[in-house]
PDB file of N, CA and C in Angstrom:
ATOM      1  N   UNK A   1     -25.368 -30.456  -3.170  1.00  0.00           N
ATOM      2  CA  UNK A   1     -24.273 -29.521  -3.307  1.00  0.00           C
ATOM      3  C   UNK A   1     -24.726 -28.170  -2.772  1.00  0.00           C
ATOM      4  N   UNK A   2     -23.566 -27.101  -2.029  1.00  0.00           N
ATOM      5  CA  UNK A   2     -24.312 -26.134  -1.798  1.00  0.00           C
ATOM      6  C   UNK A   2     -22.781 -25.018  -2.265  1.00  0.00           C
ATOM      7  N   UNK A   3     -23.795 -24.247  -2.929  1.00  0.00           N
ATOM      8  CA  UNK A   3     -22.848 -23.140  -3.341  1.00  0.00           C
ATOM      9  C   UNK A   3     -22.846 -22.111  -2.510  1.00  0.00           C
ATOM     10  N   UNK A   4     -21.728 -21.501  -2.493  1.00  0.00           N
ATOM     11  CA  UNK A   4     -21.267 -20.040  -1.538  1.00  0.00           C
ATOM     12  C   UNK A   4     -20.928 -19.323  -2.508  1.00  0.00           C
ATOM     13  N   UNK A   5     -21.082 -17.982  -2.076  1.00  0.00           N
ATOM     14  CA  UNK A   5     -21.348 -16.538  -2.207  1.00  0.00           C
ATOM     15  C   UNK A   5     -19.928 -15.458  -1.636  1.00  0.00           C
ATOM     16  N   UNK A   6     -18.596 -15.668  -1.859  1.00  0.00           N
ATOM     17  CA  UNK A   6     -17.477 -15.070  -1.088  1.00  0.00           C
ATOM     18  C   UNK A   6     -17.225 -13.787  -2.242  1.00  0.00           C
ATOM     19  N   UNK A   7     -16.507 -12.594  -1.448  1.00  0.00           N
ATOM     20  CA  UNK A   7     -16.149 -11.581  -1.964  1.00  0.00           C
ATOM     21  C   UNK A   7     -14.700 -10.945  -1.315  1.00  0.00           C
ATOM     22  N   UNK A   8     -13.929 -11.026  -2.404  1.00  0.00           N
ATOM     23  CA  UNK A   8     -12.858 -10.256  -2.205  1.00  0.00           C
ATOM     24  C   UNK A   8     -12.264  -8.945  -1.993  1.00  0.00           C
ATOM     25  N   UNK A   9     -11.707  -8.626  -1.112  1.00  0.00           N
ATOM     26  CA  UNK A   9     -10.938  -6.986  -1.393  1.00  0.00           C
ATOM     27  C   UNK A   9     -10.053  -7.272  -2.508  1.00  0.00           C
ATOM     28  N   UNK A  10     -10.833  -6.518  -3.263  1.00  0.00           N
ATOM     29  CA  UNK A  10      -9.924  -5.991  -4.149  1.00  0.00           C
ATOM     30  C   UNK A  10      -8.062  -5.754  -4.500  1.00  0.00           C
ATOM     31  N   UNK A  11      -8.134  -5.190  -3.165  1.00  0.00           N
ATOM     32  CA  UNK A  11      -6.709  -4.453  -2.599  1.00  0.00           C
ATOM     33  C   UNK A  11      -5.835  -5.180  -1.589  1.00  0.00           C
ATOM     34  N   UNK A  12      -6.607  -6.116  -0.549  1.00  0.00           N
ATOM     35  CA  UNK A  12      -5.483  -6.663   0.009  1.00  0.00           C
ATOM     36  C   UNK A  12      -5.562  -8.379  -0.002  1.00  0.00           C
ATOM     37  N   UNK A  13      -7.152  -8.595  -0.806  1.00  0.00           N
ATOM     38  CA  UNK A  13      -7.344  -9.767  -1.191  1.00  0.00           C
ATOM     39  C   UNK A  13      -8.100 -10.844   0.032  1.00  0.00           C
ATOM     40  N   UNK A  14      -8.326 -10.114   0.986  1.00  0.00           N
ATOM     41  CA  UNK A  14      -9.031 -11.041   2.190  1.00  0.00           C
ATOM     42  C   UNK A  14     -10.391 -11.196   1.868  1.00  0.00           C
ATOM     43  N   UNK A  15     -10.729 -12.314   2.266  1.00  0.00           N
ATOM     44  CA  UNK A  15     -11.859 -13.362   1.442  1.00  0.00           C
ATOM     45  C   UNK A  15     -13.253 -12.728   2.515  1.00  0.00           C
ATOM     46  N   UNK A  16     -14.202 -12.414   2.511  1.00  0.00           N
ATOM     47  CA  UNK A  16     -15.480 -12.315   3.268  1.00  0.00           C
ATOM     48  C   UNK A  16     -16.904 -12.919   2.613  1.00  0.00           C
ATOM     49  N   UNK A  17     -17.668 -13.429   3.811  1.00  0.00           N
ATOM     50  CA  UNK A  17     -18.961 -13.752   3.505  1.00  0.00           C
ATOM     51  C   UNK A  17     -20.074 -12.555   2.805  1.00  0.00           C
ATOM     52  N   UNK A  18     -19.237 -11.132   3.754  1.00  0.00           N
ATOM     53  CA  UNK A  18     -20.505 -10.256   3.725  1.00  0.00           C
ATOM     54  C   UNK A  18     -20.067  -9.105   2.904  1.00  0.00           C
ATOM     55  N   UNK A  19     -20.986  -8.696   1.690  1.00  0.00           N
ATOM     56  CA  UNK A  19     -20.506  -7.539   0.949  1.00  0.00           C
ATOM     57  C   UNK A  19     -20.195  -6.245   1.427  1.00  0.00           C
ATOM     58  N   UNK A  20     -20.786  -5.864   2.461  1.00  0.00           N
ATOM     59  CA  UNK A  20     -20.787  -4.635   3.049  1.00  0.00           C
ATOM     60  C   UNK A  20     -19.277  -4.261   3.652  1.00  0.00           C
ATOM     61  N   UNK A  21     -19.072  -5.680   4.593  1.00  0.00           N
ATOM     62  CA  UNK A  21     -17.769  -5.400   5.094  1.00  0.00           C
ATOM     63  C   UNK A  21     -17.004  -5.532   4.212  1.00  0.00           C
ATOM     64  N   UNK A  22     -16.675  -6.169   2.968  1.00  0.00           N
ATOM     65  CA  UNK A  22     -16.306  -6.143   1.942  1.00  0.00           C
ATOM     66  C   UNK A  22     -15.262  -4.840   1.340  1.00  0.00           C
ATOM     67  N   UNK A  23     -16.306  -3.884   1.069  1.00  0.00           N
ATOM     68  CA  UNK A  23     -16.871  -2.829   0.492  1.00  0.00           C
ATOM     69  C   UNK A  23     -16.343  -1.738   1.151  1.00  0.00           C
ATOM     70  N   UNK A  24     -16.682  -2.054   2.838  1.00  0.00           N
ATOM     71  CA  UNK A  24     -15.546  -0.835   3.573  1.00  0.00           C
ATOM     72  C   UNK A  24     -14.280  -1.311   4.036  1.00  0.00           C
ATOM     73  N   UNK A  25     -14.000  -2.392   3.738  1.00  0.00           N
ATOM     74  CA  UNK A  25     -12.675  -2.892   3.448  1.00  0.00           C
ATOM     75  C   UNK A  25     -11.786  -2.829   2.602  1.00  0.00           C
ATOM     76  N   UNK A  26     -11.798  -2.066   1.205  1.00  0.00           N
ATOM     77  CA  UNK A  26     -12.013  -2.012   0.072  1.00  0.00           C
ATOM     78  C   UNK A  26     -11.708  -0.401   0.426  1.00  0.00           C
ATOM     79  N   UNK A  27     -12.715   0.049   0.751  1.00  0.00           N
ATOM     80  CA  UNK A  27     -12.826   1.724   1.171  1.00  0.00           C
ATOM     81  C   UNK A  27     -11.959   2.299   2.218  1.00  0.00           C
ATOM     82  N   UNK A  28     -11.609   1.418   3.067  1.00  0.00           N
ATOM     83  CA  UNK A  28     -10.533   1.647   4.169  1.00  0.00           C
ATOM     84  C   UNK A  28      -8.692   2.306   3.490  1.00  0.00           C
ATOM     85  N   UNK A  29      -8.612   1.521   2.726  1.00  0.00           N
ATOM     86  CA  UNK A  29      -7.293   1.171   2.239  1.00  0.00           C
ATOM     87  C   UNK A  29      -6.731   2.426   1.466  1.00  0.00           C
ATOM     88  N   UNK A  30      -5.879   3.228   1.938  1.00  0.00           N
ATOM     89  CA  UNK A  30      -5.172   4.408   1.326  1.00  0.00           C
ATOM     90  C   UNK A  30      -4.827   3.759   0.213  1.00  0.00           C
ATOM     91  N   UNK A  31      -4.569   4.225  -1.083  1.00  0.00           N
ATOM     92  CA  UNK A  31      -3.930   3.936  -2.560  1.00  0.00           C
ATOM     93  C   UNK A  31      -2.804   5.008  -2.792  1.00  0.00           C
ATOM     94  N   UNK A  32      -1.738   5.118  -2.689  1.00  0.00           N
ATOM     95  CA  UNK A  32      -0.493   5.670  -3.588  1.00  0.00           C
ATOM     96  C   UNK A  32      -0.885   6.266  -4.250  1.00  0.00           C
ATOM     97  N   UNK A  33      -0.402   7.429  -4.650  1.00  0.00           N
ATOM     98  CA  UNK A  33      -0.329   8.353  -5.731  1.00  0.00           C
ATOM     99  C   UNK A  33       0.545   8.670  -6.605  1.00  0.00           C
ATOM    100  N   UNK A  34       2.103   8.871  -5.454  1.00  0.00           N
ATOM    101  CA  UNK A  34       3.037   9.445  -6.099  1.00  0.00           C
ATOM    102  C   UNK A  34       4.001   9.233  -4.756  1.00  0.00           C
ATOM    103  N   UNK A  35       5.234   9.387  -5.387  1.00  0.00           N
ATOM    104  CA  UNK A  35       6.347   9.774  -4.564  1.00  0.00           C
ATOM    105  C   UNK A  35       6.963  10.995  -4.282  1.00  0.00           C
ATOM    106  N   UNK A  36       6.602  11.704  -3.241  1.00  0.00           N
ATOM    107  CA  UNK A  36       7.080  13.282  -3.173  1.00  0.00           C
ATOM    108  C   UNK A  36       8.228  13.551  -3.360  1.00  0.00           C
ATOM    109  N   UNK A  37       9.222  12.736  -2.557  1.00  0.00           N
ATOM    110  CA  UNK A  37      10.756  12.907  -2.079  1.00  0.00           C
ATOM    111  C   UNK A  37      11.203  11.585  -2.063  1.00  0.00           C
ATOM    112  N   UNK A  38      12.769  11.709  -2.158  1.00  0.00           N
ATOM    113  CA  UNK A  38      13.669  10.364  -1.870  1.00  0.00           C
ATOM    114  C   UNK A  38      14.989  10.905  -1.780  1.00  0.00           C
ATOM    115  N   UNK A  39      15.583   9.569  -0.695  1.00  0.00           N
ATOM    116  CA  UNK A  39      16.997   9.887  -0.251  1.00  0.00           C
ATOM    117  C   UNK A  39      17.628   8.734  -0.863  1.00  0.00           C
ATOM    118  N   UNK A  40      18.686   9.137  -1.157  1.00  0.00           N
ATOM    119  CA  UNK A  40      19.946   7.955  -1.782  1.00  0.00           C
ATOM    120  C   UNK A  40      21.376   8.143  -0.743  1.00  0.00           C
ATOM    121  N   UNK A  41      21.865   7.063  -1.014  1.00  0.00           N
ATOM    122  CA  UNK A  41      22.978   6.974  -0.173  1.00  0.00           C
ATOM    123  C   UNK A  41      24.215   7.224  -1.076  1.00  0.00           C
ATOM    124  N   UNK A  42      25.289   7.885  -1.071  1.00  0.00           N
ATOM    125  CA  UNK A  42      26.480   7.596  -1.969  1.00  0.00           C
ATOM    126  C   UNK A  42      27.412   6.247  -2.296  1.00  0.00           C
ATOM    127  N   UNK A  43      27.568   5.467  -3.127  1.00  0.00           N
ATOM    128  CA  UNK A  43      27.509   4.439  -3.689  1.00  0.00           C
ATOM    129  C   UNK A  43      28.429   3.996  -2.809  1.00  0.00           C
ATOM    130  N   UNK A  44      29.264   4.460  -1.936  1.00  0.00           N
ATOM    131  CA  UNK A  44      30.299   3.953  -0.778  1.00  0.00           C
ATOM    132  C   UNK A  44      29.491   3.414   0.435  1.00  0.00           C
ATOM    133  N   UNK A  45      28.522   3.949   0.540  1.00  0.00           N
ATOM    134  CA  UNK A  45      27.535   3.477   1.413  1.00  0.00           C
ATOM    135  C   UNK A  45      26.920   2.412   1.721  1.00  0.00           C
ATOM    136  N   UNK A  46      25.949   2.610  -0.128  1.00  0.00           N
ATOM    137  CA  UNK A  46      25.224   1.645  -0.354  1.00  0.00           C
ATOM    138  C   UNK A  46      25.179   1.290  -1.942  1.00  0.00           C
ATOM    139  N   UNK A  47      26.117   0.004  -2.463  1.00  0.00           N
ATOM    140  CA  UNK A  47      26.152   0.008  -3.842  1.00  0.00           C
ATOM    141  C   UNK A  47      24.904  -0.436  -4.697  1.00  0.00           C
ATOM    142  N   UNK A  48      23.569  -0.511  -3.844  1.00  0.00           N
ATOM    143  CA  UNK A  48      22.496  -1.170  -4.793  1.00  0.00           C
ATOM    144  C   UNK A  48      21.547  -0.443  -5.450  1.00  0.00           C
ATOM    145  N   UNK A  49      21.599   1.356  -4.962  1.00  0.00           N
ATOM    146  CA  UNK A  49      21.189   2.490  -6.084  1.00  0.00           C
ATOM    147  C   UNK A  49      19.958   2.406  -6.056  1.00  0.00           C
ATOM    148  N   UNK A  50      19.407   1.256  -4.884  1.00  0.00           N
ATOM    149  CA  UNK A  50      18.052   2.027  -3.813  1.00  0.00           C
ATOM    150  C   UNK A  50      18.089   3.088  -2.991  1.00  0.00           C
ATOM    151  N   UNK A  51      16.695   3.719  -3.109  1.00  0.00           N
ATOM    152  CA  UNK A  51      16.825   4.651  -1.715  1.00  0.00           C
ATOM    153  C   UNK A  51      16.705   4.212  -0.468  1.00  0.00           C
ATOM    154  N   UNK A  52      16.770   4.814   0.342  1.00  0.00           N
ATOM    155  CA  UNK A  52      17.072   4.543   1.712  1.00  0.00           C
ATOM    156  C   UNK A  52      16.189   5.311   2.389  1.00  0.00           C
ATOM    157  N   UNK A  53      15.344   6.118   1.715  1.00  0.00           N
ATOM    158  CA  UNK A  53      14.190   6.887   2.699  1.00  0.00           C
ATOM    159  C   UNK A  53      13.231   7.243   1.575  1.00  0.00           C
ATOM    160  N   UNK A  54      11.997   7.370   1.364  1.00  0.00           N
ATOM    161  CA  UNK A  54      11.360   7.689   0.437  1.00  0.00           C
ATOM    162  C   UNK A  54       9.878   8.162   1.483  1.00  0.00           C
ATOM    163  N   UNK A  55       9.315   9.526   0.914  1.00  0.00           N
ATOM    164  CA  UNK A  55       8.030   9.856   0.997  1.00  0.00           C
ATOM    165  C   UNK A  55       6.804   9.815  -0.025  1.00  0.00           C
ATOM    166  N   UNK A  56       5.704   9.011   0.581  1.00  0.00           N
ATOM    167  CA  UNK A  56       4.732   8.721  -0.459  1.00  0.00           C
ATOM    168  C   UNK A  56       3.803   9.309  -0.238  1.00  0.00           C
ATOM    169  N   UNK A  57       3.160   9.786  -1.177  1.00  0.00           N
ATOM    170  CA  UNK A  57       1.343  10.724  -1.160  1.00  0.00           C
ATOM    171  C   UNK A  57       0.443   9.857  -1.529  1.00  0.00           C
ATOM    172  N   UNK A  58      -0.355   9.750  -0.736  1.00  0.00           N
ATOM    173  CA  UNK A  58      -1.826   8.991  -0.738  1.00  0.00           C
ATOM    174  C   UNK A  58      -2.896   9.578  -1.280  1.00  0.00           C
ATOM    175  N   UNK A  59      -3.931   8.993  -1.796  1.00  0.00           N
ATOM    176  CA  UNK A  59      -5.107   9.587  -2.266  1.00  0.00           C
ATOM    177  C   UNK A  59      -6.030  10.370  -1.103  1.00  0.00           C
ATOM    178  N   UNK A  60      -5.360  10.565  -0.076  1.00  0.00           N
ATOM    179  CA  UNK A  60      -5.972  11.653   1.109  1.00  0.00           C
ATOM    180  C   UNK A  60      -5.342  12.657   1.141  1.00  0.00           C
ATOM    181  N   UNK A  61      -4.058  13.009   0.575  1.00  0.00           N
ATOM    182  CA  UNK A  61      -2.998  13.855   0.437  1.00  0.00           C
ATOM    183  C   UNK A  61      -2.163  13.790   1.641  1.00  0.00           C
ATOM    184  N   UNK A  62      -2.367  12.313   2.707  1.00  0.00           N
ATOM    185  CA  UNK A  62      -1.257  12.329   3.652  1.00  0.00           C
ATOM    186  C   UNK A  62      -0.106  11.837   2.864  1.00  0.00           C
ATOM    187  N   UNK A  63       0.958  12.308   3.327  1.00  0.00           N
ATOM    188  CA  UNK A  63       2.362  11.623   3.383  1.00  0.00           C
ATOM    189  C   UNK A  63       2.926  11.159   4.447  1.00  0.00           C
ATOM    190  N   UNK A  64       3.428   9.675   3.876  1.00  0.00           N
ATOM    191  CA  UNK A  64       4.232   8.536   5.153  1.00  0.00           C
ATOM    192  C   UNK A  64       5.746   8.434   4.482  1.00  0.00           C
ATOM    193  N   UNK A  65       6.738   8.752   5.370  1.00  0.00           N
ATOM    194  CA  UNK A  65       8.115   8.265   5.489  1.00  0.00           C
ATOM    195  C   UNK A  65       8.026   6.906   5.507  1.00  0.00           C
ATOM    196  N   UNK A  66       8.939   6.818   4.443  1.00  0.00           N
ATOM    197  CA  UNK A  66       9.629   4.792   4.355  1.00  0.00           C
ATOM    198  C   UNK A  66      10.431   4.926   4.549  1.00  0.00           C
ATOM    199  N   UNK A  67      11.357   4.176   5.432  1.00  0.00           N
ATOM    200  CA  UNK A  67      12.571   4.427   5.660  1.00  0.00           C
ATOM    201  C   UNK A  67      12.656   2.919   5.335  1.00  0.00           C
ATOM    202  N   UNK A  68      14.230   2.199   5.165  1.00  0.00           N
ATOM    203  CA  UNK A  68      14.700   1.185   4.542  1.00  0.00           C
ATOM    204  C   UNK A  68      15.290   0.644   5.453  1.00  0.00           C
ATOM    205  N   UNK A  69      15.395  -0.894   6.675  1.00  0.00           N
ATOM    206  CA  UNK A  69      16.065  -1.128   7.607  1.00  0.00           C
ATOM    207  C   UNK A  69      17.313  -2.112   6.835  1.00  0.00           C
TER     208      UNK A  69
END
C-alpha cells in the first residue's frame, strides 16, 4: 500500500502534492470584507429585491463592481 500526502486550499479547494504551492495559493486569494455600495432596481423593473450592482472591499482595500447580467 502506498500512502499520499495531498493538501488543500483552503479557499478554493484545489487539491496539490506540494505545500508551498499550496500555501501561496491560499495567499493569492483576496477575502471579502464588506460591501461598500449597492444598487436596486424599482420593483417595476425587477420584482426579486436583488441588487443589480453591488461594490465589494477586499482585505487589500481594493474595490470590484458586480454587476448582475
Amino acid at each position: 500500500m502506498k500512502q499520499e500526502l495531498i493538501y488543500r486550499c483552503e479557499i478554493c479547494n484545489t487539491v496539490y502534492n506540494n505545500k508551498e504551492i499550496c500555501e501561496k495559493c491560499e495567499e493569492s486569494h483576496r477575502v471579502p470584507i464588506g460591501i461598500k455600495s449597492r444598487r436596486y432596481q424599482p420593483i417595476t423593473n425587477n420584482a426579486t429585491g436583488y441588487p443589480d450592482k453591488i461594490t465589494v472591499v477586499f482585505d487589500d482595500d481594493a474595490e470590484i463592481i458586480y454587476k448582475r447580467g
